[in-house]
C-alpha atoms as a PDB file:
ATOM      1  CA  UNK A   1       0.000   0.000   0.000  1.00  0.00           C
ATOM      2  CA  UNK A   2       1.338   3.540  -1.400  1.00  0.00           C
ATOM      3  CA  UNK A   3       0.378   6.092   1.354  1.00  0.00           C
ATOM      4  CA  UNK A   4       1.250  10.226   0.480  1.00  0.00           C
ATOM      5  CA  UNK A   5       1.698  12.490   2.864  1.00  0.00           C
ATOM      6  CA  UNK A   6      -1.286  14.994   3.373  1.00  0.00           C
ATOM      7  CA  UNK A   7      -1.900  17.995   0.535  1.00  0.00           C
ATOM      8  CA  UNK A   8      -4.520  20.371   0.406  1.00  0.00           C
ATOM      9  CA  UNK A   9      -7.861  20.037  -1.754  1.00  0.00           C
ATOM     10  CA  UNK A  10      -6.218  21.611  -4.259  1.00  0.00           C
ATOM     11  CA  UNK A  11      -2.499  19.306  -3.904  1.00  0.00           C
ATOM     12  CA  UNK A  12      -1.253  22.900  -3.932  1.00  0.00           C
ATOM     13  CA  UNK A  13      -0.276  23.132   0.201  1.00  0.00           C
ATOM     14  CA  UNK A  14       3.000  25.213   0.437  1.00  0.00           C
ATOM     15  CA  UNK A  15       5.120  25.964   3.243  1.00  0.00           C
ATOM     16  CA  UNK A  16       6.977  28.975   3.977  1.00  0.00           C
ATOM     17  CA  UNK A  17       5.865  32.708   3.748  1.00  0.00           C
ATOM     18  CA  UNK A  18       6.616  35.239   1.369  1.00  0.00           C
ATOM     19  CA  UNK A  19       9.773  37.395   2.266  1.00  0.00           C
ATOM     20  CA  UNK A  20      11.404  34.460   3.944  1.00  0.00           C
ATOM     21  CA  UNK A  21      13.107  30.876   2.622  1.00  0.00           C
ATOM     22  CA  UNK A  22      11.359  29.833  -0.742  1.00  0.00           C
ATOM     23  CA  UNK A  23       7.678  28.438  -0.487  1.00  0.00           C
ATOM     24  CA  UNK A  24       7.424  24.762  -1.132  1.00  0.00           C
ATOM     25  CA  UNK A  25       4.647  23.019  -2.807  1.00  0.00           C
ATOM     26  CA  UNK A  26       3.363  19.723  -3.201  1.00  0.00           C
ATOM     27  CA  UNK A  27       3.256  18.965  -6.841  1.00  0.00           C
ATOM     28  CA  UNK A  28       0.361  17.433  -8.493  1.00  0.00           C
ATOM     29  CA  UNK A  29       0.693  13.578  -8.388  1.00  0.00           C
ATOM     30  CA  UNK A  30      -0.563  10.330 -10.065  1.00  0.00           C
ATOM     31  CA  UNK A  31       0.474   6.958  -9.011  1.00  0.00           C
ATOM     32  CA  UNK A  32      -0.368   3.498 -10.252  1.00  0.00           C
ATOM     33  CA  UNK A  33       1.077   0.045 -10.300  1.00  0.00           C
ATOM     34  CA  UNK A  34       2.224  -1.773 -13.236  1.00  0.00           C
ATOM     35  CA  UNK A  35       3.432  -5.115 -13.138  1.00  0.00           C
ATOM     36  CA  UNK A  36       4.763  -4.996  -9.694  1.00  0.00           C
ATOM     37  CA  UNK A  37       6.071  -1.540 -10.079  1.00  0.00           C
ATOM     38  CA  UNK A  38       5.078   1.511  -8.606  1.00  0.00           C
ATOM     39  CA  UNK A  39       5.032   5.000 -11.197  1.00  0.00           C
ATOM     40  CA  UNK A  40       4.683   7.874  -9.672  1.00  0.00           C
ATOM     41  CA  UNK A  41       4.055  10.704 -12.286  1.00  0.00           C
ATOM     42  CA  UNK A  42       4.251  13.858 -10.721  1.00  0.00           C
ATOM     43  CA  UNK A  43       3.854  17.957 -12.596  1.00  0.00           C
ATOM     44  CA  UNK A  44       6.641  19.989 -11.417  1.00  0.00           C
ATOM     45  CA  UNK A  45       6.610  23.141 -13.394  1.00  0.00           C
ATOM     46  CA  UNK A  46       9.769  25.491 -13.961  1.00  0.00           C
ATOM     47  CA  UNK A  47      11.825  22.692 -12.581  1.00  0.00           C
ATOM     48  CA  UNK A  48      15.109  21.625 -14.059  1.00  0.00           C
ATOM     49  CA  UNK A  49      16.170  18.200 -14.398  1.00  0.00           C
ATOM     50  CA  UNK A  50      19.238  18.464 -13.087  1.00  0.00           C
ATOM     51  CA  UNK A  51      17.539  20.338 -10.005  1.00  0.00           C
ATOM     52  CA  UNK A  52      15.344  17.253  -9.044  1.00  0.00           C
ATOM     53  CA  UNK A  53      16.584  14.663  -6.427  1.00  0.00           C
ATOM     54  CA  UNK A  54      14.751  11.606  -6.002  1.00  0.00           C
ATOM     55  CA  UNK A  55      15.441   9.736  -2.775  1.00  0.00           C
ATOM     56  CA  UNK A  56      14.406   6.348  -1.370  1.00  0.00           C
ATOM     57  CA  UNK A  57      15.413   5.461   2.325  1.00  0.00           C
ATOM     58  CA  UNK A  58      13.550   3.088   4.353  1.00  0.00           C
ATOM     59  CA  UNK A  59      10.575   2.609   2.243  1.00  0.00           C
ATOM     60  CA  UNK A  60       9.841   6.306   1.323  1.00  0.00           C
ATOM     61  CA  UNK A  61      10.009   7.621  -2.283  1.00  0.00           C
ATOM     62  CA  UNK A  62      10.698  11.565  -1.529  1.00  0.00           C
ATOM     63  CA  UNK A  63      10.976  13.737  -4.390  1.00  0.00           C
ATOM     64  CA  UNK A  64      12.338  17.224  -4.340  1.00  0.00           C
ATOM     65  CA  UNK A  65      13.084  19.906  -7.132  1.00  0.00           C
ATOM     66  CA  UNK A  66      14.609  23.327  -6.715  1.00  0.00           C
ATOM     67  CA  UNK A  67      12.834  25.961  -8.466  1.00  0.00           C
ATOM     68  CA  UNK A  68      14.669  29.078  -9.645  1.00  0.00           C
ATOM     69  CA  UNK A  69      12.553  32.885  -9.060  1.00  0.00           C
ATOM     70  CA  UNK A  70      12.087  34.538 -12.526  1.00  0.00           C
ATOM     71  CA  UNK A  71      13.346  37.825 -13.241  1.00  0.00           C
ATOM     72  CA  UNK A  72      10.462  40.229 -14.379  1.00  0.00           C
ATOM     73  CA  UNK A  73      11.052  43.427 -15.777  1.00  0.00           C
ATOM     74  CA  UNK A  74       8.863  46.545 -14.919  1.00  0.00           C
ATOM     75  CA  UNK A  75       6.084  46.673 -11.830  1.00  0.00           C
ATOM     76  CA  UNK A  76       4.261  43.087 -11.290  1.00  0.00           C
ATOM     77  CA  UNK A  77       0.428  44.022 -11.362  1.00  0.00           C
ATOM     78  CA  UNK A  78      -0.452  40.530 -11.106  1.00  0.00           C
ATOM     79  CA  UNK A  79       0.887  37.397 -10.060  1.00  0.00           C
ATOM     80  CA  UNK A  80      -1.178  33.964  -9.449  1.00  0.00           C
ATOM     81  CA  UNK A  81       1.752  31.441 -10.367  1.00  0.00           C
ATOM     82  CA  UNK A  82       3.611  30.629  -7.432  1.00  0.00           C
ATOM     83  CA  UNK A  83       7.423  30.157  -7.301  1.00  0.00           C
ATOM     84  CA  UNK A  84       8.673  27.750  -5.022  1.00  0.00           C
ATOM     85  CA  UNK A  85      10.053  24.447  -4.608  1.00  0.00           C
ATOM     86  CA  UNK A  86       8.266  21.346  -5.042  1.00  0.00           C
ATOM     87  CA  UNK A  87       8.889  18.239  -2.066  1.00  0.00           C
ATOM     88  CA  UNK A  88       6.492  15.123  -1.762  1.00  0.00           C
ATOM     89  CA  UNK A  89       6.869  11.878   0.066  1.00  0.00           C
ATOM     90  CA  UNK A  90       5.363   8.021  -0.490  1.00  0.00           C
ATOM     91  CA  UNK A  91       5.743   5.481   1.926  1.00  0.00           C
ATOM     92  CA  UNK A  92       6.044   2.449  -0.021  1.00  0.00           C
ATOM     93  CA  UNK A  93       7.154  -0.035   2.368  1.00  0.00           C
ATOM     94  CA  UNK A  94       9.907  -2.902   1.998  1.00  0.00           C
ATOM     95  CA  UNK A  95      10.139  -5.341  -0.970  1.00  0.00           C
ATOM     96  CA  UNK A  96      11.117  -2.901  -3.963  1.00  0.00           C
ATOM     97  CA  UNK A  97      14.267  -2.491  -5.322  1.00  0.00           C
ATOM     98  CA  UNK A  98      16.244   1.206  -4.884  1.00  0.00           C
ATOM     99  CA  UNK A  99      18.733   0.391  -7.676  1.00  0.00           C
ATOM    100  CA  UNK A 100      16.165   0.159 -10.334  1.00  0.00           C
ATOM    101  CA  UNK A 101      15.030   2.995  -9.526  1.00  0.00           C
ATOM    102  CA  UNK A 102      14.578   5.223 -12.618  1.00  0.00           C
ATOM    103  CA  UNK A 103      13.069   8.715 -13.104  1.00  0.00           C
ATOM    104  CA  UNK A 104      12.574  11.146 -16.446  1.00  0.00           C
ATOM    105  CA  UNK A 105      11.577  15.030 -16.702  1.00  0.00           C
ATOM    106  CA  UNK A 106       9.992  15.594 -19.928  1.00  0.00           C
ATOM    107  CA  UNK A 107       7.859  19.192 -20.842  1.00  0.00           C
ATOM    108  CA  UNK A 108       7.410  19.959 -16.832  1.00  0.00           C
ATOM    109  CA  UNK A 109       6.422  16.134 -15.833  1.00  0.00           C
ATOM    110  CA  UNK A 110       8.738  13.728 -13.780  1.00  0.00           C
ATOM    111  CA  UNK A 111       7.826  10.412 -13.708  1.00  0.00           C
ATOM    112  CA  UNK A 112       9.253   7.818 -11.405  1.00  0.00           C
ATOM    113  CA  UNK A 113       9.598   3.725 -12.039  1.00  0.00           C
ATOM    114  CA  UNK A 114      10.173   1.942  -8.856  1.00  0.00           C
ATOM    115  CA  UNK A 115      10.061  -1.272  -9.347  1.00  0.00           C
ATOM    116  CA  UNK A 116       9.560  -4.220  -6.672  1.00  0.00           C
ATOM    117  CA  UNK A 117      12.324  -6.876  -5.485  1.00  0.00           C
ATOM    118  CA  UNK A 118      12.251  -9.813  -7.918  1.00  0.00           C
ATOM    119  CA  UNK A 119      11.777 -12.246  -4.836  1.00  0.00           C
ATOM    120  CA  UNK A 120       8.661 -10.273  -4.312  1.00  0.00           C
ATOM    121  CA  UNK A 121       7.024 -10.413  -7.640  1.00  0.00           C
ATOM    122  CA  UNK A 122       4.395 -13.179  -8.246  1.00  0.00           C
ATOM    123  CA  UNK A 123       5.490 -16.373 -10.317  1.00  0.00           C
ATOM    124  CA  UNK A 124       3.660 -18.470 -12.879  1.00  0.00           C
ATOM    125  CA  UNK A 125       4.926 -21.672 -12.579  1.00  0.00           C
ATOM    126  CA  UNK A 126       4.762 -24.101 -15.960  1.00  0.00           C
ATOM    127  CA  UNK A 127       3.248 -27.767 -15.139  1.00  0.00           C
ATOM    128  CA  UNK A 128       4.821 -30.531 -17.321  1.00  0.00           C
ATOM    129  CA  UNK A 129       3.019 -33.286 -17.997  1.00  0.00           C
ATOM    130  CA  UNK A 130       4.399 -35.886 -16.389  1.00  0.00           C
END
């Protein structure tokens, strides 16, 4: 069982204030299981690749990207887009396997293969006749 840790209605709960260190969001999350494998596919706007760290210690997937400020010329008379960085965590529990762990930012997306121990995965076994 995948268990997130808690976002607003929205996914959008940040931390921080204005003025102070850099807000951090929660990013905008899907995750799903494919053959074994946990994807998590997670929006992460304005991000750079080489900016993201994905971690996994213990059974938690925690992702993190730094998110530079943008320079704006002239007096801001509005601004809804919030700059900040982006942090989420998964508990996944034990039985997947952290060195096939792969992850690929494309177009503001990261998404995130984890996949499970092979001595975890189910096995068909072939009956011969006998």
């Amino acid at each position: 069982m995948v268990t997130a840790d808690s976002t607003t209605a929205n996914g959008q709960a940040a931390t921080g204030r204005e003025g102070d260190a850099p807000l951090t969001y929660q990013p905008h999350v899907d995750v799903r299981t494919e053959q074994g494998d946990v994807i998590v596919v997670a929006d992460m706007p304005g991000a750079r690749s080489e900016s993201i760290d994905v971690a996994f210690a213990e059974g938690v997937l925690t992702l993190h990207a730094k998110v530079p400020g943008r320079e704006a010329a002239g007096r801001t008379l509005s601004q809804e887009y919030g700059i900040g960085d982006y942090r989420r965590s998964f508990r996944l529990g034990d039985g997947f396997d952290a060195t096939g762990i792969t992850a690929v930012y494309r177009l503001g997306v990261l998404t995130v293969r984890v996949p499970k121990l092979a001595a975890v995965r189910p096995r068909t076994v072939t009956v011969h006749p006998g």
